[in-house]
Protein backbone atom coordinates (compact mmCIF):
# COMPACT_ATOMS: atom_id res chain seq x y z
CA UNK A 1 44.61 63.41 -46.44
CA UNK A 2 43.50 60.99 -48.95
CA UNK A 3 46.81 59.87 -49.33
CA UNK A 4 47.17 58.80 -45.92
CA UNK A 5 43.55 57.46 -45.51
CA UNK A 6 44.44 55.07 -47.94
CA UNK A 7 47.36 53.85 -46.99
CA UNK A 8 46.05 53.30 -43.47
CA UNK A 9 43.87 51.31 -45.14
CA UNK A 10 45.87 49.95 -47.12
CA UNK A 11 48.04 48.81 -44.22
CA UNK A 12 45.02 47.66 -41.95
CA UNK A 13 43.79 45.17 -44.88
CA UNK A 14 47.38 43.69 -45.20
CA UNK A 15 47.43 43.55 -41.07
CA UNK A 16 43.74 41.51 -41.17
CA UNK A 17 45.61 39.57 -44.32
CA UNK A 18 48.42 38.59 -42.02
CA UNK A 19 46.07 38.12 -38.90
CA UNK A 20 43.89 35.70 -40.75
CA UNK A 21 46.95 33.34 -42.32
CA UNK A 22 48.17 33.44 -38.70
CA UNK A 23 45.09 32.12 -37.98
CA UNK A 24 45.06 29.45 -40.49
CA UNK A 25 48.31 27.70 -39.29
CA UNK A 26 47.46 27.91 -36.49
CA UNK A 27 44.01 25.77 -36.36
CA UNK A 28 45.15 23.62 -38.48
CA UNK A 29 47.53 21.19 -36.88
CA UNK A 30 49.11 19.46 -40.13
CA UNK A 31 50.31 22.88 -41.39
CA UNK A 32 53.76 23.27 -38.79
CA UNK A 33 54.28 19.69 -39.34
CA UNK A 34 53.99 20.13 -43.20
CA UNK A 35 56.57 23.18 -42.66
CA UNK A 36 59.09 21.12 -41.19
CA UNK A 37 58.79 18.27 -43.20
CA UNK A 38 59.41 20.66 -46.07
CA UNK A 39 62.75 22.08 -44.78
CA UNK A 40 63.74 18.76 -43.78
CA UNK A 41 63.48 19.19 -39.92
CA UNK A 42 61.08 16.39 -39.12
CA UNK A 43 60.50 14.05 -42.91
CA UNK A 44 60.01 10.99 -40.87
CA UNK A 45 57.56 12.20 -38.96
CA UNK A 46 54.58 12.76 -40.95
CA UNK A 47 54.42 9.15 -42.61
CA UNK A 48 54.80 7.95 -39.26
CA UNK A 49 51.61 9.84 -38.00
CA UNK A 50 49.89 8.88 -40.96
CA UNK A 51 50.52 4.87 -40.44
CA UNK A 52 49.59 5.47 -37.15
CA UNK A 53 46.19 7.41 -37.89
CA UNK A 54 45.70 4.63 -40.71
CA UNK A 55 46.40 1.89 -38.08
CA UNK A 56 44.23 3.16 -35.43
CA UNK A 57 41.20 3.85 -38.16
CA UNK A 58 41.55 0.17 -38.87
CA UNK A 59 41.47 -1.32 -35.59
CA UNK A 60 38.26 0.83 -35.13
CA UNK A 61 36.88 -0.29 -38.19
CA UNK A 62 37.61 -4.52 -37.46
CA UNK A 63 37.45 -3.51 -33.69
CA UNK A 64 34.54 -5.28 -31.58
CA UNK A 65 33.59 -8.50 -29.20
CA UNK A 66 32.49 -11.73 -31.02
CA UNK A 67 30.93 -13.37 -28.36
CA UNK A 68 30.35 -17.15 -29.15
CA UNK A 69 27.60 -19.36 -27.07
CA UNK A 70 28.23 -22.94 -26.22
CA UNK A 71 28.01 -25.37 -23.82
CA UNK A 72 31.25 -26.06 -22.32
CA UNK A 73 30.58 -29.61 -20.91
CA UNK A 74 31.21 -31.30 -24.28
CA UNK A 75 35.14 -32.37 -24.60
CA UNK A 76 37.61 -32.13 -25.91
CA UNK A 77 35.73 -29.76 -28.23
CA UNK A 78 34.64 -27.20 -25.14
CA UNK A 79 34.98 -27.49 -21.90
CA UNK A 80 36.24 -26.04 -17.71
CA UNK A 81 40.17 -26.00 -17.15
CA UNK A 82 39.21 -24.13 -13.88
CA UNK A 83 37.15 -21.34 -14.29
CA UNK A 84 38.42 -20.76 -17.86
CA UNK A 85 36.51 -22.68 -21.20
CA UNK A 86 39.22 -24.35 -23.22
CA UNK A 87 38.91 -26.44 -26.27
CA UNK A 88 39.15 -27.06 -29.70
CA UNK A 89 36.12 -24.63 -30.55
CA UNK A 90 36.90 -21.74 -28.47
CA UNK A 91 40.91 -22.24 -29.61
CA UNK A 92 39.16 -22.11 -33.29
CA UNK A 93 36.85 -19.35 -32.43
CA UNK A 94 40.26 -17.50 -31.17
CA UNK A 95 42.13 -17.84 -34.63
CA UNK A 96 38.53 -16.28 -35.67
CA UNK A 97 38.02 -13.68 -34.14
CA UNK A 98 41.91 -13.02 -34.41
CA UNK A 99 41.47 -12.92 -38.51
CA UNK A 100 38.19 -10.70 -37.81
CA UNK A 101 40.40 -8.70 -35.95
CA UNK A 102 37.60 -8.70 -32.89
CA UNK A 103 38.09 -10.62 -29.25
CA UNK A 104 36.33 -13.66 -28.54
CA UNK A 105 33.97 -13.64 -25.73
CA UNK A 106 32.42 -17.26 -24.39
CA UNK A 107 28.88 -17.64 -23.10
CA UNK A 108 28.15 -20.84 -21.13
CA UNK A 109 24.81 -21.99 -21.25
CA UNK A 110 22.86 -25.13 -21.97
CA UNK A 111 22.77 -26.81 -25.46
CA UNK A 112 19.16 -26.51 -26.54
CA UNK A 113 20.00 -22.49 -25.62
CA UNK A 114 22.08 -21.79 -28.11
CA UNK A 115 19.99 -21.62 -31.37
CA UNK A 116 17.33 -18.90 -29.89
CA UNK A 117 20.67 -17.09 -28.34
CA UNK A 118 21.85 -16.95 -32.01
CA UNK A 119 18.78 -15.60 -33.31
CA UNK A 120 18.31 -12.99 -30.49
CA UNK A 121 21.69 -11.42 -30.97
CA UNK A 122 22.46 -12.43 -27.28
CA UNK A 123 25.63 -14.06 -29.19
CA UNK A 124 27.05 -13.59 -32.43
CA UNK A 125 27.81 -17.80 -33.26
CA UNK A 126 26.91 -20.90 -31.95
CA UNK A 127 30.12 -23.20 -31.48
CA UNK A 128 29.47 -26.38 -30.05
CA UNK A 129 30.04 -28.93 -31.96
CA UNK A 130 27.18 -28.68 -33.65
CA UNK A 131 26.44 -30.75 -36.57
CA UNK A 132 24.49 -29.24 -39.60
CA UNK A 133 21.36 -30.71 -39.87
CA UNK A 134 18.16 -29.97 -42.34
CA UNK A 135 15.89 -29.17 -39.20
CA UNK A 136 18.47 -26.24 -37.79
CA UNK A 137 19.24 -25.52 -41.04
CA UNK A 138 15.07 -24.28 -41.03
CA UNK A 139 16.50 -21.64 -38.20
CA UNK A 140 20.24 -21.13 -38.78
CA UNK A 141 22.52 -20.70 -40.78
CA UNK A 142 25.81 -22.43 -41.04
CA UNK A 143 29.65 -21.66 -41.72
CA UNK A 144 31.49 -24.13 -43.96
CA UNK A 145 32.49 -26.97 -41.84
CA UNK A 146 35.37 -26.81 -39.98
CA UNK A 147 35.89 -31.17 -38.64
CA UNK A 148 33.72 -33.96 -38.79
CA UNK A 149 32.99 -36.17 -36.36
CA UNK A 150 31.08 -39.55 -35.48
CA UNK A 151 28.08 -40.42 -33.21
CA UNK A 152 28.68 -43.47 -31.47
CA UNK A 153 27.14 -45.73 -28.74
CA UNK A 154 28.07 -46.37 -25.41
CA UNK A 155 27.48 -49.20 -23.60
CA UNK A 156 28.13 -51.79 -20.28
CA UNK A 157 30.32 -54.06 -20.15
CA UNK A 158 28.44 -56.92 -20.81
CA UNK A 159 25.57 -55.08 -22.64
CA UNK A 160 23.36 -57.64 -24.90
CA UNK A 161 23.91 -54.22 -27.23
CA UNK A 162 26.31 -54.94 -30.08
CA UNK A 163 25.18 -52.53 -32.63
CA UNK A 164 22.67 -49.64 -33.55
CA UNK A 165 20.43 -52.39 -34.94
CA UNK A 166 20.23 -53.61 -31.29
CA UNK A 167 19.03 -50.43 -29.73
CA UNK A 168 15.27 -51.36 -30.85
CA UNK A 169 13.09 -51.64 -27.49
CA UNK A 170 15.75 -50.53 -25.55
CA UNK A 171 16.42 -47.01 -23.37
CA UNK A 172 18.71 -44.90 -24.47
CA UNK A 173 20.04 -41.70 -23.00
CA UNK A 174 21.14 -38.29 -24.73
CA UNK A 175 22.47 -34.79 -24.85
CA UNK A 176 18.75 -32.51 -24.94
CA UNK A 177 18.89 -31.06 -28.49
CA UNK A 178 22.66 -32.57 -30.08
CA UNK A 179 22.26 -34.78 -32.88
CA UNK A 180 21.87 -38.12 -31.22
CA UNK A 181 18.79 -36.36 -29.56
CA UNK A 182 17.98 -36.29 -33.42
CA UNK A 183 18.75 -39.01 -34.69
CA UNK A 184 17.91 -41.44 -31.92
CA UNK A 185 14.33 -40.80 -32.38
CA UNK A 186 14.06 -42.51 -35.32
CA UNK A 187 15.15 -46.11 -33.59
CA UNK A 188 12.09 -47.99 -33.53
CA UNK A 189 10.18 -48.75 -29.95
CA UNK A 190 13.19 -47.00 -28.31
CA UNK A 191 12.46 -44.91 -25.00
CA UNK A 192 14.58 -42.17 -25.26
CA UNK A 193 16.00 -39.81 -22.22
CA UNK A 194 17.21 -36.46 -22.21
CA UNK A 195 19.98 -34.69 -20.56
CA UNK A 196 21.16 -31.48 -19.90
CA UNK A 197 25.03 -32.37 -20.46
CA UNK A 198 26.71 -35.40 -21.91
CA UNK A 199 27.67 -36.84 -18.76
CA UNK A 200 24.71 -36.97 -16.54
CA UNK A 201 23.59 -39.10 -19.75
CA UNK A 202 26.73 -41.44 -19.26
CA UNK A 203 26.00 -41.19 -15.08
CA UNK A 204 22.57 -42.73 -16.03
CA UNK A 205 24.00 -45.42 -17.95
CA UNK A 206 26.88 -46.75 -15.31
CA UNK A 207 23.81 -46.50 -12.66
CA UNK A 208 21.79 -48.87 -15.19
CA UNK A 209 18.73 -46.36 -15.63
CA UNK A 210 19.66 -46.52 -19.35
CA UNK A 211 20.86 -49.20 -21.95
CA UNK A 212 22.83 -47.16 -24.37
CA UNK A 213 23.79 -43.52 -24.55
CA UNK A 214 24.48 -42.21 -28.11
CA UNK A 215 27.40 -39.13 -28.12
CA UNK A 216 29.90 -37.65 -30.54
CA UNK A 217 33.32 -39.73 -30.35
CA UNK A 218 35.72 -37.69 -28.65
CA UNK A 219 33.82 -36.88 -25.37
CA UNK A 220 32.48 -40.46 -25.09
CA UNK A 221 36.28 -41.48 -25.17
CA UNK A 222 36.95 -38.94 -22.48
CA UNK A 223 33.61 -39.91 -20.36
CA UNK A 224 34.44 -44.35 -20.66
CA UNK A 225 38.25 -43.36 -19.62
CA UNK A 226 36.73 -41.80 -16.53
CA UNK A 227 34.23 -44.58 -15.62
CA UNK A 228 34.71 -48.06 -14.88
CA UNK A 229 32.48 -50.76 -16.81
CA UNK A 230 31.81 -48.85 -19.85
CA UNK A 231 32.89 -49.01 -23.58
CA UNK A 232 32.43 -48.16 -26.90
CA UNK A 233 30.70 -50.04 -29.73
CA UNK A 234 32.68 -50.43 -32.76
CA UNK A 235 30.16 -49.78 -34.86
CA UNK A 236 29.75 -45.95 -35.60
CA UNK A 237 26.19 -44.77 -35.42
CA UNK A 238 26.48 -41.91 -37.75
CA UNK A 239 29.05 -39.29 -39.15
CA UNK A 240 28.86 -35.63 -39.45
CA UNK A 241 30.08 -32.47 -39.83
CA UNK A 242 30.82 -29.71 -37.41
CA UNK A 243 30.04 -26.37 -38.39
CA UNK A 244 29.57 -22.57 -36.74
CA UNK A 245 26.00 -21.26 -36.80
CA UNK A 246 25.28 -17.78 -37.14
CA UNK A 247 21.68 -15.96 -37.35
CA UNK A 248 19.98 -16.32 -41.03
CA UNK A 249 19.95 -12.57 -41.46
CA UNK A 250 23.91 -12.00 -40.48
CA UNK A 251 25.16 -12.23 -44.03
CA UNK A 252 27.91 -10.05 -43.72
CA UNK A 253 29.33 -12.24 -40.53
CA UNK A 254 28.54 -15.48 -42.50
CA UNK A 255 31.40 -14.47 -45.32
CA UNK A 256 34.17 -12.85 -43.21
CA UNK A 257 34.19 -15.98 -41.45
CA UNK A 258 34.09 -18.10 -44.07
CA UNK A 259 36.86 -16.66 -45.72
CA UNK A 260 39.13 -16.85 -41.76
CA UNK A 261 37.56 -20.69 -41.93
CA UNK A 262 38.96 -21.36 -45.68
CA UNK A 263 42.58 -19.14 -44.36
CA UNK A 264 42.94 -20.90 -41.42
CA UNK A 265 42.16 -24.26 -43.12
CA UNK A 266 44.98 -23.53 -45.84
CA UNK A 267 47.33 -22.67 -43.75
CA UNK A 268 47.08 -25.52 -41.05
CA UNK A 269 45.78 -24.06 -38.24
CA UNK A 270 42.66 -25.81 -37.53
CA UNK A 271 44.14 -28.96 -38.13
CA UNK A 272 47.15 -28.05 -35.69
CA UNK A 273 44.38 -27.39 -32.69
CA UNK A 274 42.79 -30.71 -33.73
CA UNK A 275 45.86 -32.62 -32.92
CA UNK A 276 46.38 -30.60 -29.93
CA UNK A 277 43.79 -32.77 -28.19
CA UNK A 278 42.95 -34.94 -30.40
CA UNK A 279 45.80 -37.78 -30.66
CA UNK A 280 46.04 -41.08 -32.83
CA UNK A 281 45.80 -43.93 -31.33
């Protein structure tokens, strides 16, 4: 009886034994494909599922939006081809996010908007051709630039203005928180008006409410081609440099797109959207 006892048991403890690696390879879904590998069945499979899981682990990881704010009435840097924002920020912005490996959301709104959108985390970066400048620099921080650009003056035909020296006294009309908003407040006697966008600025002008407006170069090239009795002034008023502005505290951000900035730079990208719209003359 013993005899038997035991080997019942003997035979119900190798059953559970059995049971239980049954069990195993059966929960664990990389054990059949392990198997097959092994006798040679299936070898190309498993690396493949590995890339794949490694693939999809990294698009999680460098997955997301980057959603940019600007204010798309400023071109040929940003600005309406329809209903869609084009230009040579949001085409930069692109190559971005691209490197980030994130997609690029735009957020229209006005210029003055953009800082406090920044620092709010309503957007991630400010691109708008934005020149770095000590007093943002007090709220923002800023990318390595990525263009420069010159402030210039427009005028009549006509105009008694021939230079910045000559805007003393007189009225001069600008883009509500750009750089010639900045700068143009340090002309002496000079009345200066505001504006929402660039061209209701250059609208005032042709109407003679204003004497001068002061804008970047490449939209006041676009805004004189599309109104009669206008020109620029030789004379540049001031150069800069265009760079992305991100929230003080977004360290992290600041240095992954640095390094797409000094990639993109190398390997002629920027420079190939530039002359995209930007042409010699």
């Amino acid at each position: 009886m013993k005899k038997k006892v035991v080997g019942i048991m003997l035979c119900a403890a190798m059953t559970a034994a059995m049971m239980a690696g049954c069990g195993s390879k059966e929960t664990a879904a990389e054990a059949p494909a392990e198997t097959e590998a092994a006798n040679g069945e299936t070898e190309e499979e498993a690396p493949a599922d590995t890339e794949e899981g490694e693939k999809e682990a990294s698009e999680e990881s460098a997955g997301g939006t980057l959603i940019m704010a600007t204010n798309a009435y400023f071109e040929p840097y940003e600005y309406y081809e329809g209903d869609q924002i084009v230009g040579i920020d949001v085409e930069m912005a692109n190559a971005v996010a691209e490197k980030l490996g994130m997609e690029l959301k735009v957020e229209d709104m006005e210029f003055d908007s953009i800082i406090p959108a920044v620092n709010s985390g309503k957007a991630d970066m400010g691109v708008a051709g934005m020149t770095v400048t000590e007093d943002r620099l007090a709220n923002v921080s800023f990318t390595k630039p990525y263009t420069t650009a010159t402030q210039v003056i427009i005028v009549q035909e006509g105009s008694e203005i021939a230079g910045k020296d000559d805007l003393s006294g007189k009225t001069i009309g600008v883009q509500l928180g750009t750089t010639g908003d900045i700068f143009a407040s340090d002309i002496e006697n000079a009345s200066i008006e505001q504006y929402n966008k660039g061209m209701d600025a250059v609208q005032a002008l042709t109407t003679g409410k204003i004497d001068a407006v002061i804008i970047d170069n490449e939209p006041a090239k676009q805004f004189v081609s599309k109104a009669e009795g206008l020109k620029i002034l030789e004379e540049e008023f001031v150069t800069e440099a265009y760079a992305i502005a991100l929230a003080k505290d977004n360290e992290e951000l600041l240095e992954k797109i640095n390094a797409a900035l000094d990639e993109l730079t190398a390997d002629g990208t920027i420079q190939g959207i530039i002359d995209k719209y930007i042409t010699a003359e």
